[in-house]
N, C-alpha and C. Protein backbone atom coordinates (compact mmCIF):
# COMPACT_ATOMS: atom_id res chain seq x y z
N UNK A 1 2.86 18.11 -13.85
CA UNK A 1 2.94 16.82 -14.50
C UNK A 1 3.21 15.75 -13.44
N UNK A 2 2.37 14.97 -13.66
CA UNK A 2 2.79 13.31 -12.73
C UNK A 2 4.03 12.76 -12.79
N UNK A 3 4.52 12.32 -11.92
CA UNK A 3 5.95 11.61 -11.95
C UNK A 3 5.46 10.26 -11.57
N UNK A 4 6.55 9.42 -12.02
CA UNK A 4 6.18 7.94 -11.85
C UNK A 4 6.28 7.33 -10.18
N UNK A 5 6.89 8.17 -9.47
CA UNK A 5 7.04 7.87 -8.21
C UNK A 5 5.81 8.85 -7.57
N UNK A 6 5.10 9.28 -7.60
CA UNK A 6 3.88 10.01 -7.25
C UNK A 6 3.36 8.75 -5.89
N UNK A 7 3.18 8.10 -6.29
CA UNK A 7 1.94 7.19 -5.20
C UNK A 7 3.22 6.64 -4.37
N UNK A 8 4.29 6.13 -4.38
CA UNK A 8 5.30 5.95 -3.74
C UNK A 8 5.53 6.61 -2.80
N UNK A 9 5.86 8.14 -3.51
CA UNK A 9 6.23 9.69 -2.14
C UNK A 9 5.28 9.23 -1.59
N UNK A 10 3.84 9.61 -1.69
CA UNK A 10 2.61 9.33 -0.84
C UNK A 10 2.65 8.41 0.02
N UNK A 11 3.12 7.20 -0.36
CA UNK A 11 3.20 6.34 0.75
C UNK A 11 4.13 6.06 1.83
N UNK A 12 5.40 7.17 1.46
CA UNK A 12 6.73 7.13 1.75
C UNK A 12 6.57 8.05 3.24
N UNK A 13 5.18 9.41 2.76
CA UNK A 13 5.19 9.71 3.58
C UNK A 13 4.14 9.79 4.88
N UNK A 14 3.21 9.03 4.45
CA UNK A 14 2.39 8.09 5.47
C UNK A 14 3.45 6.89 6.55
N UNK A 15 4.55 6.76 5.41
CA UNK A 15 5.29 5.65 6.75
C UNK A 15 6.36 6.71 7.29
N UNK A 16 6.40 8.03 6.82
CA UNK A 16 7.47 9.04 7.78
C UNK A 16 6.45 9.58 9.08
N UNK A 17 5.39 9.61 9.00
CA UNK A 17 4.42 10.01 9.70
C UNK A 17 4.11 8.93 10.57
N UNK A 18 3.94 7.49 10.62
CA UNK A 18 3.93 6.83 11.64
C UNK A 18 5.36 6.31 12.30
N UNK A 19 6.61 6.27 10.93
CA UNK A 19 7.72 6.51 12.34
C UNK A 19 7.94 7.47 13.08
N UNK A 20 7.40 8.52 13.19
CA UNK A 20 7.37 10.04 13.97
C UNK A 20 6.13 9.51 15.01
N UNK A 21 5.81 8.74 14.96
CA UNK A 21 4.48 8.60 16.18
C UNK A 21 5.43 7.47 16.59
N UNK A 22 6.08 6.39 16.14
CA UNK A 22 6.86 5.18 16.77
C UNK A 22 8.08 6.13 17.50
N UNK A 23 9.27 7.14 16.71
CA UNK A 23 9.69 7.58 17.94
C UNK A 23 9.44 8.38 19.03
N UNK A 24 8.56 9.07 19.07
CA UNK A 24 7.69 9.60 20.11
C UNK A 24 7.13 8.54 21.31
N UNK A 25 6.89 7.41 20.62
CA UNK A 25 6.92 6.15 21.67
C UNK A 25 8.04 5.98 21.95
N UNK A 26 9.29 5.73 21.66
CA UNK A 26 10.18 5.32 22.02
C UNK A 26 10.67 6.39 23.10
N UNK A 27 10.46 7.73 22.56
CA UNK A 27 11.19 8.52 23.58
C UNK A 27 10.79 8.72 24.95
N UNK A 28 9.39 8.07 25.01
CA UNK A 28 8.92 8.14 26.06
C UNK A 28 8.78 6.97 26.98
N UNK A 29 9.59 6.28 26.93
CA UNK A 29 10.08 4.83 27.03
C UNK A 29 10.09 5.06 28.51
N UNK A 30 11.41 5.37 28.53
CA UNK A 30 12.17 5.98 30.05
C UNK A 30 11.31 7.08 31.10
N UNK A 31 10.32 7.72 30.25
CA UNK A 31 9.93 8.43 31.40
C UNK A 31 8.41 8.19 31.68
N UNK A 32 8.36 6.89 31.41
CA UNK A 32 6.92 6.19 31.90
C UNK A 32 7.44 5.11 33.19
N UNK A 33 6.37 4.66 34.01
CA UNK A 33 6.41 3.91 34.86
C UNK A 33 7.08 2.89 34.66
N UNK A 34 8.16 1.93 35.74
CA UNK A 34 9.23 1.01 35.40
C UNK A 34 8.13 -0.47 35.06
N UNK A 35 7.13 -0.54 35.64
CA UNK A 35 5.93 -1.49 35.15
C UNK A 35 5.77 -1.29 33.79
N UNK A 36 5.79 -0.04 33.20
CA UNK A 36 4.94 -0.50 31.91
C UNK A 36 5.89 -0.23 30.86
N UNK A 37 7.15 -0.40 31.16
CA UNK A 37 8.41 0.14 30.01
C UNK A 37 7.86 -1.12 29.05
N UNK A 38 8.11 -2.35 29.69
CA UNK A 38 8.34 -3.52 28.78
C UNK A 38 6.97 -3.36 28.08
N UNK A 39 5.81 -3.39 27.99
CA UNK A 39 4.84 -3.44 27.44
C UNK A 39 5.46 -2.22 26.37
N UNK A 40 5.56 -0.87 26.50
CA UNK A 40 5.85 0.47 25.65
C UNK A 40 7.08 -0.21 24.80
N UNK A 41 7.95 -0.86 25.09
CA UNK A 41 9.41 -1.17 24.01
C UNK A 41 8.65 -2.44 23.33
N UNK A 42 7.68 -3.23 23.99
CA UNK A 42 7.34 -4.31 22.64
C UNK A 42 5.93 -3.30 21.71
N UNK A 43 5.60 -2.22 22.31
CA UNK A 43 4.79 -1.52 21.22
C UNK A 43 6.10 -1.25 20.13
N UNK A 44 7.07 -0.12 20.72
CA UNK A 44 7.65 0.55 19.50
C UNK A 44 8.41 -0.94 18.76
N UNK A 45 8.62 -1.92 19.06
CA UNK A 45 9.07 -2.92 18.17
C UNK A 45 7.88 -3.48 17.35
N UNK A 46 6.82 -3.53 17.45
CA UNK A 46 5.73 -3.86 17.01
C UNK A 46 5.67 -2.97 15.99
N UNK A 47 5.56 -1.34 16.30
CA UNK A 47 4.64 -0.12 15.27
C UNK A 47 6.20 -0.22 14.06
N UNK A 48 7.43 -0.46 14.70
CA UNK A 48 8.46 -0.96 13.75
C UNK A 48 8.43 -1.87 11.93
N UNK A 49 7.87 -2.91 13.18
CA UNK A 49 7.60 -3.77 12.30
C UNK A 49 6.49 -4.08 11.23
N UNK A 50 5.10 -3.25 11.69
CA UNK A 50 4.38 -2.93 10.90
C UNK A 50 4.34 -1.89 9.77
N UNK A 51 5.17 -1.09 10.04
CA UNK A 51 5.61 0.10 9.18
C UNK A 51 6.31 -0.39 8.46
N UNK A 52 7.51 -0.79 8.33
CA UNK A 52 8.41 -0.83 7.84
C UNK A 52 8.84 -2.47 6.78
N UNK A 53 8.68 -3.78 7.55
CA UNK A 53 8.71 -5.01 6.86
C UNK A 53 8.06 -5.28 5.80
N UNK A 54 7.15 -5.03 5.71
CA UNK A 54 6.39 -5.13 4.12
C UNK A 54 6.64 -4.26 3.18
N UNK A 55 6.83 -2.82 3.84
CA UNK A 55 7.56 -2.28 2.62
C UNK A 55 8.99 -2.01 2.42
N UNK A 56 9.76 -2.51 2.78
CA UNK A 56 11.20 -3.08 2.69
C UNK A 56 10.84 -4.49 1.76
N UNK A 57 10.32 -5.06 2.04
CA UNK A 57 10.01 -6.56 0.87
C UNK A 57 9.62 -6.17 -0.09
N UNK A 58 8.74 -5.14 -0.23
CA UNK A 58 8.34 -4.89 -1.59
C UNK A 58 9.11 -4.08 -2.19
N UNK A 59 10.03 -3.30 -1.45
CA UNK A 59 11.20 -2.43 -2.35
C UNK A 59 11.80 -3.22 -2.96
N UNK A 60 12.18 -5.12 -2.46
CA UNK A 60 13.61 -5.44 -3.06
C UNK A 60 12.67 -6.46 -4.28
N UNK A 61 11.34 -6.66 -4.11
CA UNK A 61 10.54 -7.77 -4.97
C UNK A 61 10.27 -6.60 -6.19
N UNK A 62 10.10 -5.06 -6.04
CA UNK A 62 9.58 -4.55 -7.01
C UNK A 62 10.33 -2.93 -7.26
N UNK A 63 10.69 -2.76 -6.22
CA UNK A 63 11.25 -0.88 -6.76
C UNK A 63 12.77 -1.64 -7.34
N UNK A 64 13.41 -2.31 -6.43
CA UNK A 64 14.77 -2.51 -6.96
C UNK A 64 14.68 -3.14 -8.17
N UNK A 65 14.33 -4.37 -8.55
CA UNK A 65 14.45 -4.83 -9.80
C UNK A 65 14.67 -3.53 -10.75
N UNK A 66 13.31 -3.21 -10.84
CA UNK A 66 12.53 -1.73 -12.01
C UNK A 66 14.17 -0.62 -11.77
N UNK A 67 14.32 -0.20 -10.94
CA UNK A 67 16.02 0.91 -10.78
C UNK A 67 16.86 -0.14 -11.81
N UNK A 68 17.29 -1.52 -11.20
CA UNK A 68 17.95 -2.16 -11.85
C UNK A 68 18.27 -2.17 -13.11
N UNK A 69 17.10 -2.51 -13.66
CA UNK A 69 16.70 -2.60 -15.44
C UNK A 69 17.43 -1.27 -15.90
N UNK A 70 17.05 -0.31 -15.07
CA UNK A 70 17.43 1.32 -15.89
C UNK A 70 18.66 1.25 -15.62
N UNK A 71 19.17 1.36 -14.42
CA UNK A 71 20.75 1.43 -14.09
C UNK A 71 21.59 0.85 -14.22
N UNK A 72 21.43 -0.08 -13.93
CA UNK A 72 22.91 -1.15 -14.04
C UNK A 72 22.25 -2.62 -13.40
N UNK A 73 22.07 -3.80 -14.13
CA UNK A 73 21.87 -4.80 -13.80
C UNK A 73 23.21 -5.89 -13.19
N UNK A 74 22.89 -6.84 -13.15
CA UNK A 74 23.86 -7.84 -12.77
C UNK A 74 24.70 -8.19 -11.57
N UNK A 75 25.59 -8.76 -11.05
CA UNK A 75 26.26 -9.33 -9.74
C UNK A 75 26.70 -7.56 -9.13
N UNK A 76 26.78 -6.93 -9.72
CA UNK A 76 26.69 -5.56 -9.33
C UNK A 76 26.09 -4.81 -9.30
N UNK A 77 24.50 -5.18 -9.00
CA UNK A 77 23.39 -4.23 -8.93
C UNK A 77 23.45 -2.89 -8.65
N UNK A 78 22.77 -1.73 -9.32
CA UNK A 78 22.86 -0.79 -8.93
C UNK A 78 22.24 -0.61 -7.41
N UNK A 79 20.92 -1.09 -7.56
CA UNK A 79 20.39 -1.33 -5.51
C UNK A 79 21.20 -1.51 -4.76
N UNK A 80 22.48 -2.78 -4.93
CA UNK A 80 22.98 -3.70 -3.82
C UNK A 80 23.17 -2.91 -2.82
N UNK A 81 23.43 -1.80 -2.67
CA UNK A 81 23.95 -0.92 -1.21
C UNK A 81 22.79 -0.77 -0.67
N UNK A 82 21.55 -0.54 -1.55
CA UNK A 82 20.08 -0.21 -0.61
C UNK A 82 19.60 -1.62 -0.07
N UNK A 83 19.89 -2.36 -1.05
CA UNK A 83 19.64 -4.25 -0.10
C UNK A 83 20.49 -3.95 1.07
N UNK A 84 21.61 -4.06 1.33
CA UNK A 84 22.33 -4.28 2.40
C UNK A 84 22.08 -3.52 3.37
N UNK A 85 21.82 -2.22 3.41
CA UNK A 85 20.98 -1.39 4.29
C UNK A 85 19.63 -2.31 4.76
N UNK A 86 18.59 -2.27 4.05
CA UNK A 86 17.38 -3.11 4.19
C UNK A 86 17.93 -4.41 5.44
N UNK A 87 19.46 -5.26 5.11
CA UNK A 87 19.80 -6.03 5.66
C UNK A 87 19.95 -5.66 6.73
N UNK A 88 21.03 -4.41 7.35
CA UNK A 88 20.92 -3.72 8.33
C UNK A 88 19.75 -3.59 9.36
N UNK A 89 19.13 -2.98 8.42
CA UNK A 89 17.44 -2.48 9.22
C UNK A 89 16.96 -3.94 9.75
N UNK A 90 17.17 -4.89 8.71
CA UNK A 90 16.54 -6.01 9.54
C UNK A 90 17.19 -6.35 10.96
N UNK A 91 18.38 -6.27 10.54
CA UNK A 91 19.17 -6.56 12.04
C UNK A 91 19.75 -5.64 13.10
N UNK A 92 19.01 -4.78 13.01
CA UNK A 92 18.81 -4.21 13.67
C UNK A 92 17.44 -4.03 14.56
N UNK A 93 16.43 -3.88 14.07
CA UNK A 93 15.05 -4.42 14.16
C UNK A 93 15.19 -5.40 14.89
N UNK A 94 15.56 -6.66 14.64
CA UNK A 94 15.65 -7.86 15.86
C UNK A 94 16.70 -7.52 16.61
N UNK A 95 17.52 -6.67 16.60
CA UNK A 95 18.22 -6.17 18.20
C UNK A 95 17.61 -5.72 18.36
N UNK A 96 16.74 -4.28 18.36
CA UNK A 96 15.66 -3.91 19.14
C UNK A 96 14.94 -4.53 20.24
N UNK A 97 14.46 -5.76 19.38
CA UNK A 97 13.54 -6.49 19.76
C UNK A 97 13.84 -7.45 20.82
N UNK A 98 15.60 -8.01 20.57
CA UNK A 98 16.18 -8.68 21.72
C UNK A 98 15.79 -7.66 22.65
N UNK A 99 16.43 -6.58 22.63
CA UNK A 99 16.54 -5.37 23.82
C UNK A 99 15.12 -5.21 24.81
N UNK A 100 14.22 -5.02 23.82
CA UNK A 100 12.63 -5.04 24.43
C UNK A 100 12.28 -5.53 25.26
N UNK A 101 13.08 -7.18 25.53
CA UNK A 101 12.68 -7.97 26.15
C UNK A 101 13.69 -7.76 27.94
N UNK A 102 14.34 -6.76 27.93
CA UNK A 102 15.20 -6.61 28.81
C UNK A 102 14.94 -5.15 29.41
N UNK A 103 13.48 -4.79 30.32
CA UNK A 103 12.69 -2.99 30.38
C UNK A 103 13.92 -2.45 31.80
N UNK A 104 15.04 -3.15 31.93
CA UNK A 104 15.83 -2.88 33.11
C UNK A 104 16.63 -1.52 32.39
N UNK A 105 17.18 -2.17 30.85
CA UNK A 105 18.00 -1.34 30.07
C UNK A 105 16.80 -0.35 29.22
N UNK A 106 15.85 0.55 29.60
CA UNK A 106 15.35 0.94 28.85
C UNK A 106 16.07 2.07 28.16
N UNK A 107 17.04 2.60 28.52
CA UNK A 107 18.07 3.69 27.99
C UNK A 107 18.64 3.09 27.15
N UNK A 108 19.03 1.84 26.63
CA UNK A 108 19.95 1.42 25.76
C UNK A 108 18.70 1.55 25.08
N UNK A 109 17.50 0.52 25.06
CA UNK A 109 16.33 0.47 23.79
C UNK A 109 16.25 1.75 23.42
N UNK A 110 16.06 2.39 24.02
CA UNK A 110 15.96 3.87 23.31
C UNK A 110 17.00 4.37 22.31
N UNK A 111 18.06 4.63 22.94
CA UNK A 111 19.42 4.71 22.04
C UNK A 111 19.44 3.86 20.91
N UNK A 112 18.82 2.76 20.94
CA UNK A 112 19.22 1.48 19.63
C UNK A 112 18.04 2.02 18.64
N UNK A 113 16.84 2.51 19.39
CA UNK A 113 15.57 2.79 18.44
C UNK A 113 15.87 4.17 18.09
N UNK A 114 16.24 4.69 18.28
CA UNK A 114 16.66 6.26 17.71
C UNK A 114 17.89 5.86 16.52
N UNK A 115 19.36 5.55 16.97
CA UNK A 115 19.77 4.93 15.64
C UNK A 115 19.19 4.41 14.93
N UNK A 116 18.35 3.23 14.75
CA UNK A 116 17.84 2.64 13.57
C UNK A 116 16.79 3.61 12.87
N UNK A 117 15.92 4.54 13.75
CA UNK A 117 15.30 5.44 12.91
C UNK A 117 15.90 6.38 12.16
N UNK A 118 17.03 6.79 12.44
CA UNK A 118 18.37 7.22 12.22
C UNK A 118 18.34 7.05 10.85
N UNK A 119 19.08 5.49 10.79
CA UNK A 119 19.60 5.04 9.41
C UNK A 119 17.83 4.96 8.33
N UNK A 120 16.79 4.71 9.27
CA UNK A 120 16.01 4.29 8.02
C UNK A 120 15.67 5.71 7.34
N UNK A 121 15.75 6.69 8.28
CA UNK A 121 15.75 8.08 7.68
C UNK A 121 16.49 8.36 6.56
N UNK A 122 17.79 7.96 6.58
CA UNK A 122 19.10 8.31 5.81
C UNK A 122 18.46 7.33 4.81
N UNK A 123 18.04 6.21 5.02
CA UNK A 123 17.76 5.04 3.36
C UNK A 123 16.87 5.94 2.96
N UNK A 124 15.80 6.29 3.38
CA UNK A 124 14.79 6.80 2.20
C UNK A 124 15.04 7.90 1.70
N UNK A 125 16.01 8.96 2.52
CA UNK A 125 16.66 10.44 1.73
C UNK A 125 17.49 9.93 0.64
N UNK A 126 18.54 9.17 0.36
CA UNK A 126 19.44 8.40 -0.01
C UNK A 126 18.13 7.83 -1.46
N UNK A 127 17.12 6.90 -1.03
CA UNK A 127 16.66 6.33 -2.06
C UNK A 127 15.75 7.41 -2.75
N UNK A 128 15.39 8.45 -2.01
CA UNK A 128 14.44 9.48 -2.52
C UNK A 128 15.13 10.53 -3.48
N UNK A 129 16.90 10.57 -3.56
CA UNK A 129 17.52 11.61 -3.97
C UNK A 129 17.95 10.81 -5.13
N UNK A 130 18.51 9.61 -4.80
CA UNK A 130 19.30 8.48 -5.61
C UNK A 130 18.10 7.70 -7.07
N UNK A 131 17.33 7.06 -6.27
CA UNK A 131 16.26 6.27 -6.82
C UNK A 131 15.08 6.66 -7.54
N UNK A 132 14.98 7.55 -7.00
CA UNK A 132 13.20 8.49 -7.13
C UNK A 132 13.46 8.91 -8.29
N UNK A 133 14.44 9.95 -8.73
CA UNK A 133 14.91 10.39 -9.95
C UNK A 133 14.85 9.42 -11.49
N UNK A 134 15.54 8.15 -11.02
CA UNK A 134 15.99 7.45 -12.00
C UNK A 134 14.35 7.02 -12.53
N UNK A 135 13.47 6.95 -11.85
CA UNK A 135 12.46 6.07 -12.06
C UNK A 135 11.61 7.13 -12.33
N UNK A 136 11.46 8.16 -12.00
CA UNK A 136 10.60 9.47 -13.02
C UNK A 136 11.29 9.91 -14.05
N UNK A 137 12.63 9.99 -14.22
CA UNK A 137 12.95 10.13 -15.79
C UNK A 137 12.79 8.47 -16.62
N UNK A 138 12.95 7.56 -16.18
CA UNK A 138 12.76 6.10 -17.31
C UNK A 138 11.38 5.61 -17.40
N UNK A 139 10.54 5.70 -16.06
CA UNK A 139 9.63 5.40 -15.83
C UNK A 139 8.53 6.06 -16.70
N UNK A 140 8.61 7.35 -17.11
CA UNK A 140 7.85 8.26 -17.00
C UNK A 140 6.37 7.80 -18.19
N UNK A 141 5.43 8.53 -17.41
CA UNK A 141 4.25 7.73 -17.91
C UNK A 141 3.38 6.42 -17.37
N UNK A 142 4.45 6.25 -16.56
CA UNK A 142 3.95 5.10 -15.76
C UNK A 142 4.25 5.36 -14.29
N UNK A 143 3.38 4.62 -13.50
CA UNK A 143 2.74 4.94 -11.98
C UNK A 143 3.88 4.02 -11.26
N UNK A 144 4.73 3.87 -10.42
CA UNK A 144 4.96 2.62 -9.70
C UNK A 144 4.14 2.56 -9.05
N UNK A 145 3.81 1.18 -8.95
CA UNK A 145 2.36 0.89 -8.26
C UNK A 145 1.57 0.75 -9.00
N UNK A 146 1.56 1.09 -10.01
CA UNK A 146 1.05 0.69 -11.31
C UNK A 146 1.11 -0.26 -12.31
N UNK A 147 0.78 -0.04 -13.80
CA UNK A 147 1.57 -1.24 -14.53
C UNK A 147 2.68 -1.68 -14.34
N UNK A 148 3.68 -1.18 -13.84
CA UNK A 148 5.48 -1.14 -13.69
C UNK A 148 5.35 -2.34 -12.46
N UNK A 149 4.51 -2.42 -11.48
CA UNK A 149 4.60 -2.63 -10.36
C UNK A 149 3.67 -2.78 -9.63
N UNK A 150 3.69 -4.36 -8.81
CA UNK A 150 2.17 -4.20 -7.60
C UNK A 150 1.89 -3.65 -7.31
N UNK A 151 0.88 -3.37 -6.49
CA UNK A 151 0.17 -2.26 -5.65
C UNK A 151 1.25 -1.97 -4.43
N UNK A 152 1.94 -0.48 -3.85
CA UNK A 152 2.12 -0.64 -3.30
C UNK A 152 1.64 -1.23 -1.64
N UNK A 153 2.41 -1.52 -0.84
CA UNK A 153 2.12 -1.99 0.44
C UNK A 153 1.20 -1.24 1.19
């Protein structure tokens, strides 16, 4: 039987599959030529940002609301901890990106891009164990990404 998060997983794990190619860039940061670090740390801030920013916007414009409705609405959202993470990731993401710009410290960029893949790992286990559930039992019958919800990203 279909679950309402069906096309979601799918896409959840097309973006686990290109952060596994972004840290594989990253790890190889340090053991490429001291010329071409800075070019390699503004890739992995780049493949970052393409992965990940649009669908972080569309979690809080469309998965969170939809959890909301089922769980707990109001100044105490049931999401609010997955927003503030998202907040995290953002700021973290632009430390990265400060860092990028500095290929002297390429050992710290590395270290900072491994934590943040870190935590975004932990959000989507967290939203996949937490979230995923709530929205195939309320949802059910319906696609996110579907009527419930834009197309995903």
């Amino acid at each position: 039987m279909a679950r309402a998060t069906d096309a979601l997983r799918a896409t959840r794990a097309g973006i686990r599959a290109r952060l596994q190619e972004v840290a594989e860039k990253a790890g190889a940061v340090t053991s490429g030529p001291p010329a071409a670090r800075a070019a390699t740390m503004r890739e992995v801030v780049a493949g970052l940002d393409r992965c990940l920013r649009g669908h972080l916007e569309w979690e809080e414009r469309t998965l969170h609301p939809v959890v909301d409705k089922f769980a707990c609405e109001g100044p105490r959202a049931f999401s609010a901890s997955m927003r503030y993470e998202h907040d995290i990731i953002h700021r973290w993401m632009a430390e990265l990106a400060r860092r990028a710009g500095d290929p002297e410290d390429a050992v710290g960029f590395v270290r900072h891009a491994d934590r943040l893949l870190g935590v975004v790992l932990a959000h989507f286990e967290l939203e996949e164990a937490v979230f995923f559930p709530i929205l195939d039992e309320t949802a059910a019958g319906h696609a996110i990404g579907g009527p419930l919800a834009p197309a995903l990203p």
